[in-house]
N, C-alpha and C. Protein backbone atom coordinates (compact mmCIF):
# COMPACT_ATOMS: atom_id res chain seq x y z
N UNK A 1 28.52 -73.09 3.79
CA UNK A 1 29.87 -72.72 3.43
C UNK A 1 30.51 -73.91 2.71
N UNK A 2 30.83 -73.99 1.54
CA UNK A 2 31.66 -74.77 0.60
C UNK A 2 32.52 -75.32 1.47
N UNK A 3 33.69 -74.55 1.91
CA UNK A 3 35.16 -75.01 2.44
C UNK A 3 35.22 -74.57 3.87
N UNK A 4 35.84 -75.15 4.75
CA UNK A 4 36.40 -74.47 5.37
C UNK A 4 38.29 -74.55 5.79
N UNK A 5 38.85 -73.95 6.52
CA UNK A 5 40.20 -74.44 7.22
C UNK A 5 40.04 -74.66 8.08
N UNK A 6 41.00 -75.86 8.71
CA UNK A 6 40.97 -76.48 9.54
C UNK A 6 42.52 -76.62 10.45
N UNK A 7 42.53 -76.82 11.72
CA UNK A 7 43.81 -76.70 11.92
C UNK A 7 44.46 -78.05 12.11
N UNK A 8 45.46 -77.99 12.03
CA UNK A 8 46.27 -79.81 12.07
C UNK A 8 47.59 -79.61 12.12
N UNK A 9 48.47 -80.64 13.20
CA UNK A 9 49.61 -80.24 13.92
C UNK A 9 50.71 -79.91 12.21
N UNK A 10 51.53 -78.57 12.56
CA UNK A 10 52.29 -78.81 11.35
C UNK A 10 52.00 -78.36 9.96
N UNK A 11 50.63 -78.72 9.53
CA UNK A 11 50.28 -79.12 8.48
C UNK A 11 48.71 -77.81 8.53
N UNK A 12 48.38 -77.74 7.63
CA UNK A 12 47.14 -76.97 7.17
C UNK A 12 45.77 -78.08 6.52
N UNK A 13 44.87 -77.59 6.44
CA UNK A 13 44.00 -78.35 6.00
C UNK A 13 42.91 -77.52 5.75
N UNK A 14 42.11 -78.03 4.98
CA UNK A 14 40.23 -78.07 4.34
C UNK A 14 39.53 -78.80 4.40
N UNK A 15 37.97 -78.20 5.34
CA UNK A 15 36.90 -79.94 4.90
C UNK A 15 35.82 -78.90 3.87
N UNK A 16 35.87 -79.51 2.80
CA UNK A 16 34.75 -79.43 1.89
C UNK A 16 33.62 -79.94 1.52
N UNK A 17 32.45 -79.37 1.44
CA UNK A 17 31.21 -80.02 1.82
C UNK A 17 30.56 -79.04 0.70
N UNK A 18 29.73 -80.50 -0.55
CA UNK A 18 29.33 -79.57 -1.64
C UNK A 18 27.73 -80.76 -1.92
N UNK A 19 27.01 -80.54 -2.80
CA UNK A 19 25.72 -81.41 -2.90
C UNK A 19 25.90 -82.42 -3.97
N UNK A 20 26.80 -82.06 -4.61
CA UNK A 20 27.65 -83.48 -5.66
C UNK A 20 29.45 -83.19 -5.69
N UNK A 21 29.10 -84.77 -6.51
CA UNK A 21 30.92 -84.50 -6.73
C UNK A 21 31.46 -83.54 -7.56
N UNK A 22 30.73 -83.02 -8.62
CA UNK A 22 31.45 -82.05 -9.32
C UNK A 22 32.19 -80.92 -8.38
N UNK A 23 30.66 -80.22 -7.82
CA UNK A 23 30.79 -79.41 -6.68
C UNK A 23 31.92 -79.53 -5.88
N UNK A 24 32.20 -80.77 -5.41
CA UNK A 24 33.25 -80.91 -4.28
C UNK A 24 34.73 -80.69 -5.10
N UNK A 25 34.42 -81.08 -6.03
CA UNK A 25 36.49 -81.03 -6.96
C UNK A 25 36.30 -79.41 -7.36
N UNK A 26 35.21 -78.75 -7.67
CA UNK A 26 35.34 -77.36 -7.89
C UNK A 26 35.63 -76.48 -6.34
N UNK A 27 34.99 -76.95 -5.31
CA UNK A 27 35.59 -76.51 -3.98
C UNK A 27 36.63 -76.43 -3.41
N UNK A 28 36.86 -77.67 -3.92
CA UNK A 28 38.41 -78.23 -2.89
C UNK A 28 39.25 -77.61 -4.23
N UNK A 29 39.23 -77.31 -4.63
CA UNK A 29 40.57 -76.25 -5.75
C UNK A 29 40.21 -74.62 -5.12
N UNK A 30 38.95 -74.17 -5.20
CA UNK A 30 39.03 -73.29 -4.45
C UNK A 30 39.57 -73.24 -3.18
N UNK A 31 39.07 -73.84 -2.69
CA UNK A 31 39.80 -74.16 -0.69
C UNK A 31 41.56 -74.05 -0.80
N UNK A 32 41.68 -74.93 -1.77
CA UNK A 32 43.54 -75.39 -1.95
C UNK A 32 44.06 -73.49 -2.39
N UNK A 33 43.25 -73.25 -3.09
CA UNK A 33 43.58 -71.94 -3.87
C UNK A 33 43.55 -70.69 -3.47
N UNK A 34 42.58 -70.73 -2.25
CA UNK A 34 42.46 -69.56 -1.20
C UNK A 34 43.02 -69.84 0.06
N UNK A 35 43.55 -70.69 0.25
CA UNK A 35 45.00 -70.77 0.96
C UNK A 35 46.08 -70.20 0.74
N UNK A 36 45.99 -69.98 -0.66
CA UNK A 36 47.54 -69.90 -1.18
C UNK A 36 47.19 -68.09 -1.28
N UNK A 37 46.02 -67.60 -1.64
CA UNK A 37 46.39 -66.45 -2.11
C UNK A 37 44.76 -66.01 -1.53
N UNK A 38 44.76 -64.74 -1.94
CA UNK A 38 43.31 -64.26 -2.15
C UNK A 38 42.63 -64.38 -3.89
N UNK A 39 41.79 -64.86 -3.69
CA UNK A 39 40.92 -65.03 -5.41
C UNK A 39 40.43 -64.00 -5.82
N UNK A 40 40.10 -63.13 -4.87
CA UNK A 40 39.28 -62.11 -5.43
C UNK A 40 40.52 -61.18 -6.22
N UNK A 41 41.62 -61.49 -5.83
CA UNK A 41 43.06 -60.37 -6.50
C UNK A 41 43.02 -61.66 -8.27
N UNK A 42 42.55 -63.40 -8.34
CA UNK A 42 43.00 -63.74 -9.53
C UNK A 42 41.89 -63.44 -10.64
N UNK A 43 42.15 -63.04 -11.89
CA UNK A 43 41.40 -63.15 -13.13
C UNK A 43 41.42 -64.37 -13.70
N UNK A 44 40.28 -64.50 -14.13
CA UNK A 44 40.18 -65.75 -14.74
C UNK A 44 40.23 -65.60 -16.33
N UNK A 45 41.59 -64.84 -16.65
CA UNK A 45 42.23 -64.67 -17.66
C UNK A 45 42.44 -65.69 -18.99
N UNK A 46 42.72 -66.91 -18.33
CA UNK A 46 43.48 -68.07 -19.24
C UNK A 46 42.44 -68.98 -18.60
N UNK A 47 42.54 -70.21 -19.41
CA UNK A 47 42.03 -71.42 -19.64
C UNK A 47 43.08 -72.37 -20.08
N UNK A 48 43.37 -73.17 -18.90
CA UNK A 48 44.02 -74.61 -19.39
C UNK A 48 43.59 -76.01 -19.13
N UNK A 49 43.39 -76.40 -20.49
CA UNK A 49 43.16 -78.34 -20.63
C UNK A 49 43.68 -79.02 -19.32
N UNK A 50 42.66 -79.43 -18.77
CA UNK A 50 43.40 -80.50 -17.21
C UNK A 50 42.33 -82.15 -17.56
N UNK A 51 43.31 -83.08 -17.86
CA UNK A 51 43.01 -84.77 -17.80
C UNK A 51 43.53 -85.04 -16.52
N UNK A 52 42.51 -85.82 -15.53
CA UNK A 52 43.12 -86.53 -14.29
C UNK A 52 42.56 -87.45 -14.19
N UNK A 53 43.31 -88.94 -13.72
CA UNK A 53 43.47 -90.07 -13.52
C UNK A 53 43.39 -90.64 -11.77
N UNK A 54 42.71 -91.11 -11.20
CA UNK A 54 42.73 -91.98 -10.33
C UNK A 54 42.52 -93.69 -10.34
N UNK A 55 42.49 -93.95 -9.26
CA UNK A 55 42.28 -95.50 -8.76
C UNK A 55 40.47 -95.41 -8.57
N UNK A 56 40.23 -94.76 -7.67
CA UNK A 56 38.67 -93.92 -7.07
C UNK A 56 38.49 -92.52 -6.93
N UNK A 57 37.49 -91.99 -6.51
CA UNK A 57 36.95 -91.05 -6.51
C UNK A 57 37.72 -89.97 -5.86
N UNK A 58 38.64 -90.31 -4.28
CA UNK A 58 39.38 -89.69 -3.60
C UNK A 58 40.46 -89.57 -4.64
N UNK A 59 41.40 -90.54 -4.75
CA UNK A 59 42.37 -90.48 -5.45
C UNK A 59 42.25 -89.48 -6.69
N UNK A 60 41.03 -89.65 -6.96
CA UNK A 60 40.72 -88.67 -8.41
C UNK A 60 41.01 -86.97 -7.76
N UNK A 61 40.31 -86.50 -6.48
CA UNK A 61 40.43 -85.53 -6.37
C UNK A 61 42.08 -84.95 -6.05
N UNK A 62 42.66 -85.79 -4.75
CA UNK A 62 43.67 -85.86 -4.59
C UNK A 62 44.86 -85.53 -5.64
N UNK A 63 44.74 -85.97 -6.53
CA UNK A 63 45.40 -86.29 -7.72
C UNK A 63 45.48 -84.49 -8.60
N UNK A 64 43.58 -84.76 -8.64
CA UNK A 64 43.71 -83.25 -9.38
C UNK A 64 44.40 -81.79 -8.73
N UNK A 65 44.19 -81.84 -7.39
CA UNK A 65 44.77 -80.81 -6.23
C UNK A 65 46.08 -81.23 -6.87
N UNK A 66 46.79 -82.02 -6.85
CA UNK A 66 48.22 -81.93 -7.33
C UNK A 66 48.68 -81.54 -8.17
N UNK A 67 48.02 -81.78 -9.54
CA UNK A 67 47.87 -81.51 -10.89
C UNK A 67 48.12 -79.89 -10.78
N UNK A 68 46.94 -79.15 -9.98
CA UNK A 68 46.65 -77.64 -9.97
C UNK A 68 47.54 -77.04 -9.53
N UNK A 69 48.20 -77.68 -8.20
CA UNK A 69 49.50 -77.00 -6.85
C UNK A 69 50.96 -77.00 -7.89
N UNK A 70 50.79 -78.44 -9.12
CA UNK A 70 51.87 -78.26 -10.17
C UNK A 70 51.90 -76.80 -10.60
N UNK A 71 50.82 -76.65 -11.42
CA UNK A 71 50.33 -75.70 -12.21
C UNK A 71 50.69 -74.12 -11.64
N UNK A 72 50.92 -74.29 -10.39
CA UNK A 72 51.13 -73.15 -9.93
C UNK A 72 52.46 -72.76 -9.34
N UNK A 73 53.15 -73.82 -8.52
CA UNK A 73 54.55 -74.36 -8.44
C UNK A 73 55.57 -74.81 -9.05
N UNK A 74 54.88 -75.19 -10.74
CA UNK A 74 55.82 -75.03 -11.43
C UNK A 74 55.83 -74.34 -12.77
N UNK A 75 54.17 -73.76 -13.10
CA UNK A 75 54.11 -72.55 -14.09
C UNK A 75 53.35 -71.81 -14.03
N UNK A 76 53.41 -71.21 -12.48
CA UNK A 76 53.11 -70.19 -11.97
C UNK A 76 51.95 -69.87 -12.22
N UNK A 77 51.03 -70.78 -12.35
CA UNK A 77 49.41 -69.97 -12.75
C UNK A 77 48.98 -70.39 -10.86
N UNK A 78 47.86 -68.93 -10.98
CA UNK A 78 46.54 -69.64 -9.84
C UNK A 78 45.74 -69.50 -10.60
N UNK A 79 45.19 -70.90 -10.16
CA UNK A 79 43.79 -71.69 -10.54
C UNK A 79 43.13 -70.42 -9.55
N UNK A 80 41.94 -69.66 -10.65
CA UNK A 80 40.52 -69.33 -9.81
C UNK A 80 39.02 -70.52 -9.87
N UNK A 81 39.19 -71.11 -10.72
CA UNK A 81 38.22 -72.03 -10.30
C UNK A 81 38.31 -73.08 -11.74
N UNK A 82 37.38 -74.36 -11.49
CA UNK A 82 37.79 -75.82 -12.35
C UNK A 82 36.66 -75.75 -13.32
N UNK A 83 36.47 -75.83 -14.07
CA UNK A 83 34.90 -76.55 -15.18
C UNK A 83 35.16 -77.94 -15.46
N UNK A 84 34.51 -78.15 -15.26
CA UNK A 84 34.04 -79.76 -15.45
C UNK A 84 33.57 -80.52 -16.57
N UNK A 85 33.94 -80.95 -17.63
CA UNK A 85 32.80 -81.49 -18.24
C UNK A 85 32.94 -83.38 -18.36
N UNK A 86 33.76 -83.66 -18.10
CA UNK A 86 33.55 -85.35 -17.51
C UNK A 86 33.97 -85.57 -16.16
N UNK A 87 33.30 -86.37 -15.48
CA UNK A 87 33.98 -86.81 -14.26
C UNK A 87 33.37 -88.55 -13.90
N UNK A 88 34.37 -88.96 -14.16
CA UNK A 88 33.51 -90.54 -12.95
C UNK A 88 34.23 -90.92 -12.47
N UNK A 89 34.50 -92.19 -11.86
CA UNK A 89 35.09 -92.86 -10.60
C UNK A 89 36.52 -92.51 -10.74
N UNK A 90 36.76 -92.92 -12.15
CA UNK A 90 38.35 -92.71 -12.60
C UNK A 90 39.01 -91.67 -13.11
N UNK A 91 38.25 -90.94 -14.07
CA UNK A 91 38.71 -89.89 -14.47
C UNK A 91 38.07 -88.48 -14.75
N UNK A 92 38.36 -87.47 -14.54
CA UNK A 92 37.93 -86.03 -14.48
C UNK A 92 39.13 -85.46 -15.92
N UNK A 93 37.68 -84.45 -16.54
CA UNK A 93 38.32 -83.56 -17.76
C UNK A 93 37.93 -82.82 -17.77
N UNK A 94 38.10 -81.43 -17.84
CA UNK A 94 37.80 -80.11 -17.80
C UNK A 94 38.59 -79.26 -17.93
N UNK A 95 38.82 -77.56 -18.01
CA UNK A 95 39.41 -76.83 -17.50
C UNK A 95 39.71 -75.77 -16.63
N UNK A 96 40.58 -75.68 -16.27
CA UNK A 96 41.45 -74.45 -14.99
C UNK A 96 41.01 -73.19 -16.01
N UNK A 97 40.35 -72.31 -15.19
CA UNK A 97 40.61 -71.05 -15.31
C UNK A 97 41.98 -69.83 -14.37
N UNK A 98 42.38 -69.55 -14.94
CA UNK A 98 43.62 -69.27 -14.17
C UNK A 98 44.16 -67.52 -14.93
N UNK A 99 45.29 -67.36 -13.90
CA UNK A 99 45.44 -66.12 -13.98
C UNK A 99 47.44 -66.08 -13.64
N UNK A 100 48.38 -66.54 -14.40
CA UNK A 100 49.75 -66.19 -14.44
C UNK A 100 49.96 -65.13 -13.06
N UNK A 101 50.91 -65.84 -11.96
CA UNK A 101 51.28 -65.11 -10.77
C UNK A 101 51.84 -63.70 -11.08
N UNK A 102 51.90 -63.01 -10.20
CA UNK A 102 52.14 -61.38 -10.27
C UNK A 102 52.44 -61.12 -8.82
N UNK A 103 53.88 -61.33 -8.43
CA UNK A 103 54.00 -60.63 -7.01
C UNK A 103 53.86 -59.17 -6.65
N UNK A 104 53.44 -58.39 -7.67
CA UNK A 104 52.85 -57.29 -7.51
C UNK A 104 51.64 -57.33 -7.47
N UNK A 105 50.99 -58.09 -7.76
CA UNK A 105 49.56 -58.28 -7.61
C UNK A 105 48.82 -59.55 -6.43
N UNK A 106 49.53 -60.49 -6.41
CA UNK A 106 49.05 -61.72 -5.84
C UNK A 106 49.82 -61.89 -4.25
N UNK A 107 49.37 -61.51 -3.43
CA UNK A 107 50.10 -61.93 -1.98
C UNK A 107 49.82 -63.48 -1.44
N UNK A 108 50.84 -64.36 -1.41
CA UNK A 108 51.40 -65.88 -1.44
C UNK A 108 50.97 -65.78 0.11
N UNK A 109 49.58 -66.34 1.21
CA UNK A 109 49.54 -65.82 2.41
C UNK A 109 49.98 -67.87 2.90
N UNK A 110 50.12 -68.57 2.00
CA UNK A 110 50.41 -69.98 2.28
C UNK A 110 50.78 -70.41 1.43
N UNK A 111 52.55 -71.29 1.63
CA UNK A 111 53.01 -72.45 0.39
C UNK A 111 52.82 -73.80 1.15
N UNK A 112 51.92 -74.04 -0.24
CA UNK A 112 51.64 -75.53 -0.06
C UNK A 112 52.83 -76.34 -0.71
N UNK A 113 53.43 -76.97 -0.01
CA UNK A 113 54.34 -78.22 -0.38
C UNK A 113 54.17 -79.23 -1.19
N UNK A 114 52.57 -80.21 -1.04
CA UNK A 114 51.86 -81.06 -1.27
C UNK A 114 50.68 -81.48 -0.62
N UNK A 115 49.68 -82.15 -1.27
CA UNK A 115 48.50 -83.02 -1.20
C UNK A 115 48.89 -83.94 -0.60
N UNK A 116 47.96 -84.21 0.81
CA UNK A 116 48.61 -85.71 1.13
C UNK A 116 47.18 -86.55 1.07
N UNK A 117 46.94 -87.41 1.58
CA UNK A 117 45.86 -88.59 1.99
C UNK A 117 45.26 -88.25 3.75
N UNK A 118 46.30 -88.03 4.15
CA UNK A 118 45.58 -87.46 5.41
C UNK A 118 44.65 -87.16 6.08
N UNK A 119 43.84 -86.39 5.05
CA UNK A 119 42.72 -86.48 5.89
C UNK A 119 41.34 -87.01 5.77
N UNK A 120 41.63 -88.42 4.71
CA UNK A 120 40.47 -89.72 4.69
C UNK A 120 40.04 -89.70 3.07
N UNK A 121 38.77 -90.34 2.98
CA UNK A 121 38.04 -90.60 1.99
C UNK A 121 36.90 -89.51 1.83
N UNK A 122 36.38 -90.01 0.84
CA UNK A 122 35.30 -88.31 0.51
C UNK A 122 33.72 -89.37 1.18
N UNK A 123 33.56 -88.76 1.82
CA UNK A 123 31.97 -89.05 2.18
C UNK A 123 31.23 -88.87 1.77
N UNK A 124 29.69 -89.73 1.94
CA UNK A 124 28.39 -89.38 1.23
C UNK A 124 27.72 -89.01 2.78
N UNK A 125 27.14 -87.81 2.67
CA UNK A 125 26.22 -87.67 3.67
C UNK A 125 25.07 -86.99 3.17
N UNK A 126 23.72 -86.95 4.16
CA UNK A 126 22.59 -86.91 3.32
C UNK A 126 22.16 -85.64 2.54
N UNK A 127 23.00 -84.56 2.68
CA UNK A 127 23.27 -83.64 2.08
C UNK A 127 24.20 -83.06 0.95
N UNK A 128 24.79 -84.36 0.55
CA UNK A 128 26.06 -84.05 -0.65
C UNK A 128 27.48 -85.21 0.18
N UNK A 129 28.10 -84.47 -0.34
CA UNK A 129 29.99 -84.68 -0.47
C UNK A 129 30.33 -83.91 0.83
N UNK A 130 31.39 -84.80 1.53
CA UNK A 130 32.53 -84.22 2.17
C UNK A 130 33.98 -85.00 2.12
N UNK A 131 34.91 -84.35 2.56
CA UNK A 131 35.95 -84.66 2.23
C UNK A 131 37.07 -83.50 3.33
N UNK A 132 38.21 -84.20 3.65
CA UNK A 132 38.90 -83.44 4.56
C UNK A 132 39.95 -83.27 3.80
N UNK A 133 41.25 -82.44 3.39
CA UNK A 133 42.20 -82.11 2.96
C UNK A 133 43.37 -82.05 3.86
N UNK A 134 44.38 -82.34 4.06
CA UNK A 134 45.24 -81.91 4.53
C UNK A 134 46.98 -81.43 3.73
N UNK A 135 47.18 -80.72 3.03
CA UNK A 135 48.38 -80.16 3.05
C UNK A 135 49.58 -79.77 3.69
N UNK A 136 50.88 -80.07 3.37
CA UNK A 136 51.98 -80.29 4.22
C UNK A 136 52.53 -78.85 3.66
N UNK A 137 52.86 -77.92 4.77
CA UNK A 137 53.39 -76.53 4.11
C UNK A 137 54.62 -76.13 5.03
């Protein structure tokens, strides 16, 4: 299983567990994204240009989850899933496939507030990537 939820006082969360890093920033947008809604209701209609910037690798993901929760909090798209075509320590480029909200179509079953740090650094274990999420809702 890619993602799962997790429970945490207050707050919501995801640990994502993928066999590289691409994998894991394409998860953890899903995870962030099927929180918020059901995917199987978004089309992956539109395509938008996403540049993200970190310090490291966490920060990189961190960063992009914010980028996306913008994207949707403040122009109403859900992200159905990320493409990738650069990623290293510092920076990730690719694009959001996405689908413009429809409260006739899209049921909101979680608002995410924000991305925090909360729940650590992304791990190497001998099977890939993990990483814990926590969101303040």
């Amino acid at each position: 299983m890619p993602f799962e939820v997790i429970d945490h006082t207050a707050d919501t969360g995801i640990r994502v567990q993928a066999p590289d890093l691409a994998s894991l920033y394409r998860e953890a947008a899903r995870g962030m994204f099927g929180l918020i809604t059901d995917l199987s209701f978004v089309d992956a209609s539109m395509t938008q240009a996403i540049t993200i910037e970190g310090i490291d690798e966490t920060d990189l993901l961190v960063n992009m989850l914010r980028e996306l929760l913008y994207m949707f909090n403040g122009e109403g798209k859900l992200v159905k899933n990320i493409e990738i075509d650069i990623l290293s320590d510092t920076v990730m480029k690719g694009r959001a496939t996405c689908e413009s909200y429809d409260p006739y179509k899209h049921a909101i079953t979680c608002e995410i507030k924000a991305v925090t740090y909360a729940g650590g650094d992304i791990r190497k274990l001998p099977e890939g990537f993990e990483i814990t999420i926590i969101f303040d809702i």
